[in-house]
N, C-alpha and C. Protein backbone atom coordinates (compact mmCIF):
# COMPACT_ATOMS: atom_id res chain seq x y z
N UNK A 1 -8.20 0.25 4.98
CA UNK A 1 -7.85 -0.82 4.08
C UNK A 1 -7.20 -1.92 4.92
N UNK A 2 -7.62 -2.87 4.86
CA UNK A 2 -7.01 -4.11 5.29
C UNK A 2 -5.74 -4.32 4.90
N UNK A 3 -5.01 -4.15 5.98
CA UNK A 3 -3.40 -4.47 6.07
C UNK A 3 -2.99 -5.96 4.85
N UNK A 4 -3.97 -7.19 5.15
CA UNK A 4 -2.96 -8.42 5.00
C UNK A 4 -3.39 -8.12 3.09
N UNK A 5 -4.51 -7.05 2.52
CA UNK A 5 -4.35 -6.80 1.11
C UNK A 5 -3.53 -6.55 0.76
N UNK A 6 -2.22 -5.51 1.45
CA UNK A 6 -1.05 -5.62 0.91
C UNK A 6 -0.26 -6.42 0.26
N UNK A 7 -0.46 -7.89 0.62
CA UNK A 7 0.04 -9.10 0.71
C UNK A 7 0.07 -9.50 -0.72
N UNK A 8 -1.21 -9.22 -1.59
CA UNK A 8 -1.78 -8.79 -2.91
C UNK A 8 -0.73 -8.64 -3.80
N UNK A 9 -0.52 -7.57 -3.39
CA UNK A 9 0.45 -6.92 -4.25
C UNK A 9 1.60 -7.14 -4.96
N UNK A 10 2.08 -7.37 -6.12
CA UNK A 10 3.23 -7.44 -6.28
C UNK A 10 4.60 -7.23 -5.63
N UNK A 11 4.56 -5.92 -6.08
CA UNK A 11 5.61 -4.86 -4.95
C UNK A 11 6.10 -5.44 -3.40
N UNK A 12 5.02 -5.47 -2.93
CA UNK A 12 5.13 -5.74 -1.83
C UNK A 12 5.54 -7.44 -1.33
N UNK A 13 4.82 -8.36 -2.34
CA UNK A 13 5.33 -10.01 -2.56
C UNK A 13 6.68 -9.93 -2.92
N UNK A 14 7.66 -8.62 -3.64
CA UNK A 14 9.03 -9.15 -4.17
C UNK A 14 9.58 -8.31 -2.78
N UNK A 15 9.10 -7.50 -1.95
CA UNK A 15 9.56 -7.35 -0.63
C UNK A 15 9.83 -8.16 0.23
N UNK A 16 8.57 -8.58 0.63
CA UNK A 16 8.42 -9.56 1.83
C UNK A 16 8.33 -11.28 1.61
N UNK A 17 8.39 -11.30 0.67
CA UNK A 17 8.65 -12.86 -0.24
C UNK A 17 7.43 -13.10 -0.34
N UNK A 18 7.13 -13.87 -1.86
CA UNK A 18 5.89 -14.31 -2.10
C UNK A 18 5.43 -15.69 -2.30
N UNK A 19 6.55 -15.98 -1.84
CA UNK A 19 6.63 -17.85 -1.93
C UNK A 19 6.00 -17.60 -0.41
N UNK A 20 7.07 -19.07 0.49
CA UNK A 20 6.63 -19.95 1.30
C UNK A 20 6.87 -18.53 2.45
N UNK A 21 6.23 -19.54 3.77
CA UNK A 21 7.01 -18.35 4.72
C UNK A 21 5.33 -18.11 5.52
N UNK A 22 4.84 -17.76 6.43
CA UNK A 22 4.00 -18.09 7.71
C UNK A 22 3.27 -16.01 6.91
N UNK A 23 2.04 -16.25 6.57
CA UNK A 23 1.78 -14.76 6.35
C UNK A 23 1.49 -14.26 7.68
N UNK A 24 1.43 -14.84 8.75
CA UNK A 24 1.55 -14.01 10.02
C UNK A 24 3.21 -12.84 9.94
N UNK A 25 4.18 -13.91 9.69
CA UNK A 25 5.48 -12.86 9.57
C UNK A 25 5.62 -12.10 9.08
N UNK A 26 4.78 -12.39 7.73
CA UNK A 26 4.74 -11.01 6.76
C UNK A 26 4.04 -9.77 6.93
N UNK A 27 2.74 -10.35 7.59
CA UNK A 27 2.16 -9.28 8.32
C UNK A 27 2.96 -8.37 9.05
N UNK A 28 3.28 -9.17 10.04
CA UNK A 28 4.36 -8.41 11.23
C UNK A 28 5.36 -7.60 10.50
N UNK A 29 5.99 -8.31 9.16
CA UNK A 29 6.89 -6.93 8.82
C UNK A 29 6.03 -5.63 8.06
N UNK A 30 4.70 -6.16 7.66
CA UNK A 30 4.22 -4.63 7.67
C UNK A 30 3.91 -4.14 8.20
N UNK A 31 3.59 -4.79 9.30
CA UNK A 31 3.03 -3.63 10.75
C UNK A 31 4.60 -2.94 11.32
N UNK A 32 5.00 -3.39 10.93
CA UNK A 32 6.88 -2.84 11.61
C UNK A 32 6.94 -1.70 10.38
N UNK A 33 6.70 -1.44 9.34
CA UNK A 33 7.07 -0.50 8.27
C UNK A 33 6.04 0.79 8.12
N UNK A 34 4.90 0.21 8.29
CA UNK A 34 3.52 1.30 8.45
C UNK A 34 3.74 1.98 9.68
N UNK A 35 4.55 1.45 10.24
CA UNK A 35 4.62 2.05 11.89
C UNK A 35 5.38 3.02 11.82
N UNK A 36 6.38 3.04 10.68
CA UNK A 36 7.59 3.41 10.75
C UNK A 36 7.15 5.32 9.46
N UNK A 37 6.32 4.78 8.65
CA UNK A 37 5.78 5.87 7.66
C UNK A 37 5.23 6.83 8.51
N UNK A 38 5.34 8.13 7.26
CA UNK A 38 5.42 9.21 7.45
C UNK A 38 3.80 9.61 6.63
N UNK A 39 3.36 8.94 5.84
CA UNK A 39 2.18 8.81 5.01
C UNK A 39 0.89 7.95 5.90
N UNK A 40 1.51 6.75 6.57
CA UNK A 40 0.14 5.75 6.52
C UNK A 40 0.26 5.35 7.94
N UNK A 41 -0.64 4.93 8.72
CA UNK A 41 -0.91 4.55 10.20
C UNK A 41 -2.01 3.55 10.13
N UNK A 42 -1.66 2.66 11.42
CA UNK A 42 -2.28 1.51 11.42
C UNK A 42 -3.70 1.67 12.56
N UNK A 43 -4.54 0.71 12.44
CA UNK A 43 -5.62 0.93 13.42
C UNK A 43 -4.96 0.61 15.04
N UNK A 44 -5.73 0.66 15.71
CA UNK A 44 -5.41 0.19 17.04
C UNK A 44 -5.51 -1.25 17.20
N UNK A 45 -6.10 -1.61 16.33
CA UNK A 45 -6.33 -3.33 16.06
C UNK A 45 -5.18 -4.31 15.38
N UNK A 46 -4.31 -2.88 14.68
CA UNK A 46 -3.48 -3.20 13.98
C UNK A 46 -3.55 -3.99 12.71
N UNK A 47 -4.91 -3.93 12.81
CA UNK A 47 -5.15 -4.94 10.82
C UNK A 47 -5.54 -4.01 9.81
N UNK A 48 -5.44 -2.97 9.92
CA UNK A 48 -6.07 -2.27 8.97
C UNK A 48 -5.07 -0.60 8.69
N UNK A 49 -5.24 -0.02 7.62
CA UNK A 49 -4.18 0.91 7.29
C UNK A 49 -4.54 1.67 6.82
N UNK A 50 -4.49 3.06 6.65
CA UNK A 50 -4.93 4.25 6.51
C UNK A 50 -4.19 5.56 6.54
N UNK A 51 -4.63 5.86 5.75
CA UNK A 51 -3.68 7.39 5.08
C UNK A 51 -3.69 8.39 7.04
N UNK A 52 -2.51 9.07 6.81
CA UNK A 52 -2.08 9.91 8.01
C UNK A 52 -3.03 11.50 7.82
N UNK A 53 -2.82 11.61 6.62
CA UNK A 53 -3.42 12.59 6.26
C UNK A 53 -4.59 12.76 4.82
N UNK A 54 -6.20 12.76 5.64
CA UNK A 54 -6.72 12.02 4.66
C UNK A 54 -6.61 13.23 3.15
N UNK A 55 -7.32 12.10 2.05
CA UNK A 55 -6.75 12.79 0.17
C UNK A 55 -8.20 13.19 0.47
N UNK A 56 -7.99 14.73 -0.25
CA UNK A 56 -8.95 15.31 -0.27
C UNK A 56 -8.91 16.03 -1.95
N UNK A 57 -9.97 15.60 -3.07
CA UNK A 57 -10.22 15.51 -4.16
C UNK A 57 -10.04 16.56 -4.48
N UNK A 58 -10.94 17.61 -3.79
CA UNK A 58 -11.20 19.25 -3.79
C UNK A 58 -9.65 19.49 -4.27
N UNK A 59 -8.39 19.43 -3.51
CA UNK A 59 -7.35 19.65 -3.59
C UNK A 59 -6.32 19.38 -5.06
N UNK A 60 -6.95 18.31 -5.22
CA UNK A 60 -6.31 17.94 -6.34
C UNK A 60 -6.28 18.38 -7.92
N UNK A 61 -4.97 19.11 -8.32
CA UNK A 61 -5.68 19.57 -9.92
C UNK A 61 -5.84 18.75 -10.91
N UNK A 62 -6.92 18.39 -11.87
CA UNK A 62 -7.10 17.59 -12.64
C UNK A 62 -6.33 17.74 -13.73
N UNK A 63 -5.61 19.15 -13.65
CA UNK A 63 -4.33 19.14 -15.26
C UNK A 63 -3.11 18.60 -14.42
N UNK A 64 -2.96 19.11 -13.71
CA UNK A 64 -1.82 18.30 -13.25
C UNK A 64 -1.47 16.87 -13.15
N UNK A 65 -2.68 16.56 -12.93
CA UNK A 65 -2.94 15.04 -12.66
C UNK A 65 -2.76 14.40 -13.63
N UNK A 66 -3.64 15.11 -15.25
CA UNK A 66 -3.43 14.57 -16.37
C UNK A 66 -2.08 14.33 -17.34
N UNK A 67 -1.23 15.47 -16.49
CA UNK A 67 0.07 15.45 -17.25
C UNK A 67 1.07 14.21 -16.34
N UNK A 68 0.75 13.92 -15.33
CA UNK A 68 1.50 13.15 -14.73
C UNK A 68 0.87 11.57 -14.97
N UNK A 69 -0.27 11.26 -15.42
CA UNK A 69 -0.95 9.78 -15.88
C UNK A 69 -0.17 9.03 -17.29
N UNK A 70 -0.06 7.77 -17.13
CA UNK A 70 0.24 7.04 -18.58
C UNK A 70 -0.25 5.78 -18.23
N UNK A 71 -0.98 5.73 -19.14
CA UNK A 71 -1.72 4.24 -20.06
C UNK A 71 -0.94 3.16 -20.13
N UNK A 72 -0.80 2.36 -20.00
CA UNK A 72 0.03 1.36 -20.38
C UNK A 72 -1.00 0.09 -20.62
N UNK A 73 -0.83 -0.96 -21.37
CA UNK A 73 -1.86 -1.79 -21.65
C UNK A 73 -0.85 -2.91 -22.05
N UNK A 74 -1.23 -4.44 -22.58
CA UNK A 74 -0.68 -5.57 -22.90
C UNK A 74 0.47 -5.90 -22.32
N UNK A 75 0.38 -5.81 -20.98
CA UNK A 75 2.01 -6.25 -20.38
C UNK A 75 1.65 -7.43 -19.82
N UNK A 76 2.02 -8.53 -19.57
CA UNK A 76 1.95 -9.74 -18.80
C UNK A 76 1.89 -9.70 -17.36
N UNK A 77 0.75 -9.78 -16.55
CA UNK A 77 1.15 -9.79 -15.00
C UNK A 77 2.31 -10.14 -14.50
């Protein structure tokens, strides 16, 4: 996944600011934080991001899954 999609994100815009500000820097502070996870690692190119340990479906229980999901609908971006 392309690192600067993060950028996308909400979450991550009330992190790293989503106003003004050079998205090179912002980049750089996610390459400083992905570096730093225990979940996600960066390419050698450093633009791109990827699970440490890949999700494997097989693994996953679908009741479990279902009890932990909620719907939510009509909220304002």
């Amino acid at each position: 996944m392309p690192l600067a999609l993060f950028l996308a994100f909400n979450r991550v815009k009330s992190i790293v600011g989503g106003g003004g500000g050079a998205d090179a820097e912002k980049l750089e502070l996610l390459q400083q934080a992905v570096t730093k996870s225990n979940m996600l690692k960066l390419s050698k190119c450093t633009k791109l991001v990827k699970r440490r340990i890949p999700f494997d479906l097989k693994k996953v229980d679908g009741d479990k899954m279902d009890i932990g999901t909620v719907y939510v609908e009509n909220f304002p971006e």
